[in-house]
Protein backbone atom coordinates (compact mmCIF):
# COMPACT_ATOMS: atom_id res chain seq x y z
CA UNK A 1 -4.23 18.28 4.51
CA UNK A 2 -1.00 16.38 5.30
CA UNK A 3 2.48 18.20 5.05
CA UNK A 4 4.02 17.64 1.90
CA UNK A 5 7.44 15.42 2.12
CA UNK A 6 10.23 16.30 0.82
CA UNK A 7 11.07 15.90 -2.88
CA UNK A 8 13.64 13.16 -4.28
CA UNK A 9 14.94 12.86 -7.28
CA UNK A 10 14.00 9.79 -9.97
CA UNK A 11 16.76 8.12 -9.02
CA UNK A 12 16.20 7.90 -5.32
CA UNK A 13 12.61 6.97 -6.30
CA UNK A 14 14.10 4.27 -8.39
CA UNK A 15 16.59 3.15 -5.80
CA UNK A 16 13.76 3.02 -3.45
CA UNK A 17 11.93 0.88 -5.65
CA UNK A 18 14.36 -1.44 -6.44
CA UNK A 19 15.19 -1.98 -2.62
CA UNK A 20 11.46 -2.50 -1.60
CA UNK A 21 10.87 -5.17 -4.63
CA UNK A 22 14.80 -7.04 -3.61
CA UNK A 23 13.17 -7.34 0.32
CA UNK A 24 9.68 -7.64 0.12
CA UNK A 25 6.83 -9.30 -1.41
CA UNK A 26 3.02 -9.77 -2.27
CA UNK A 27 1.37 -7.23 -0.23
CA UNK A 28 3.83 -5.67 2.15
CA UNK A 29 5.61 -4.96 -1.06
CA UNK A 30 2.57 -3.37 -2.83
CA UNK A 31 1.95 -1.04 0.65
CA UNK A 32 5.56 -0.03 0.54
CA UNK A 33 5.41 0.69 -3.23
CA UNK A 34 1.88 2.65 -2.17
CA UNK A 35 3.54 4.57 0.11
CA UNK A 36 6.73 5.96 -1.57
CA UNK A 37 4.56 7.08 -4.61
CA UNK A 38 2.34 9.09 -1.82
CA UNK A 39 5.39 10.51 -0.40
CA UNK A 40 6.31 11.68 -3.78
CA UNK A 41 2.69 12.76 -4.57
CA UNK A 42 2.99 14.63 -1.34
CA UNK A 43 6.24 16.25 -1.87
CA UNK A 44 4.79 17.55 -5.22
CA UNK A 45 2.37 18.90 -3.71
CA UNK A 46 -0.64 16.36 -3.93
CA UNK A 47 -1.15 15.87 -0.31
CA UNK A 48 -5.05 16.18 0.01
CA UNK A 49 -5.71 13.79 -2.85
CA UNK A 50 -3.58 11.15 -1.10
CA UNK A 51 -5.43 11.99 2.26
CA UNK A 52 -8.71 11.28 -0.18
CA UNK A 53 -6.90 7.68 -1.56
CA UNK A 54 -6.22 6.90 1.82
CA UNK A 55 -9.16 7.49 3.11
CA UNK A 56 -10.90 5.90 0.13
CA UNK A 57 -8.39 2.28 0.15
CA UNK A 58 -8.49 1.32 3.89
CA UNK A 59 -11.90 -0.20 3.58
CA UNK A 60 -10.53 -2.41 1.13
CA UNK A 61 -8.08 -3.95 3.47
CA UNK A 62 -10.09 -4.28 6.71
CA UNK A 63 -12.91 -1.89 7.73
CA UNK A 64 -11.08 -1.49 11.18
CA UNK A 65 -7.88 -1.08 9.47
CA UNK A 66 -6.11 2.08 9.11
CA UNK A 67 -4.66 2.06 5.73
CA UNK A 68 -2.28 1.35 5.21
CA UNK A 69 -2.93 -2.76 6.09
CA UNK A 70 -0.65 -4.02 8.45
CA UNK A 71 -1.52 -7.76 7.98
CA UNK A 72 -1.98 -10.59 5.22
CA UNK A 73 -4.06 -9.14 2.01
CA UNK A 74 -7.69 -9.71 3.03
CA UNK A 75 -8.48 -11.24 -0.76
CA UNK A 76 -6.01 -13.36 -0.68
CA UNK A 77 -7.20 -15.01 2.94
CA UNK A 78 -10.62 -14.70 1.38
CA UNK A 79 -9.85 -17.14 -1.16
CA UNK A 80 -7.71 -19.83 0.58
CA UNK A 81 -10.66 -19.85 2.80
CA UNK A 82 -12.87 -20.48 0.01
CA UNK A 83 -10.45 -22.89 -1.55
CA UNK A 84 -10.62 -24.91 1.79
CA UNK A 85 -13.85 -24.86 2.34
CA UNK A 86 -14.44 -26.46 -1.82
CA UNK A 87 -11.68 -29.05 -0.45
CA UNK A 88 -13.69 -30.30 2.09
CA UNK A 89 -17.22 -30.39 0.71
């Protein structure tokens, strides 16, 4: 089971939010977002279901990927490939 991190307040976990949404986007922000609710999870004492969600949501980005995916999403390659592939038939 992972250590539990430390506990913030709604407001930090707001603040948080709000910074992650202002600088990221698409994916990257959806990992970040993914990862401050675990750290709160954590914190509260949730640790070994998150190690179970992590464990459960790397396959979905890459099987060789350790969550969380440090690339562009997977679907969303998926379907410009697709997409290009329909273009040139």
């Amino acid at each position: 089971m992972t250590k539990p991190a430390p506990l913030m307040t709604a407001q930090e976990f707001a603040d948080r939010a709000r910074e992650i949404v202002a600088t990221m986007r698409g994916h990257a922000a959806h990992r970040a977002i993914d990862l401050l609710t675990n750290d709160v999870l954590r914190g509260l004492g949730y640790g070994e279901g998150i190690d179970i969600f992590e464990a459960q949501v790397g396959h979905w980005h890459e099987a060789d990927a350790v969550y969380p995916h440090a690339g562009p999403c997977p679907d969303c390659e998926r379907a410009a490939t697709e997409a290009e592939r329909r273009a040139a038939a």
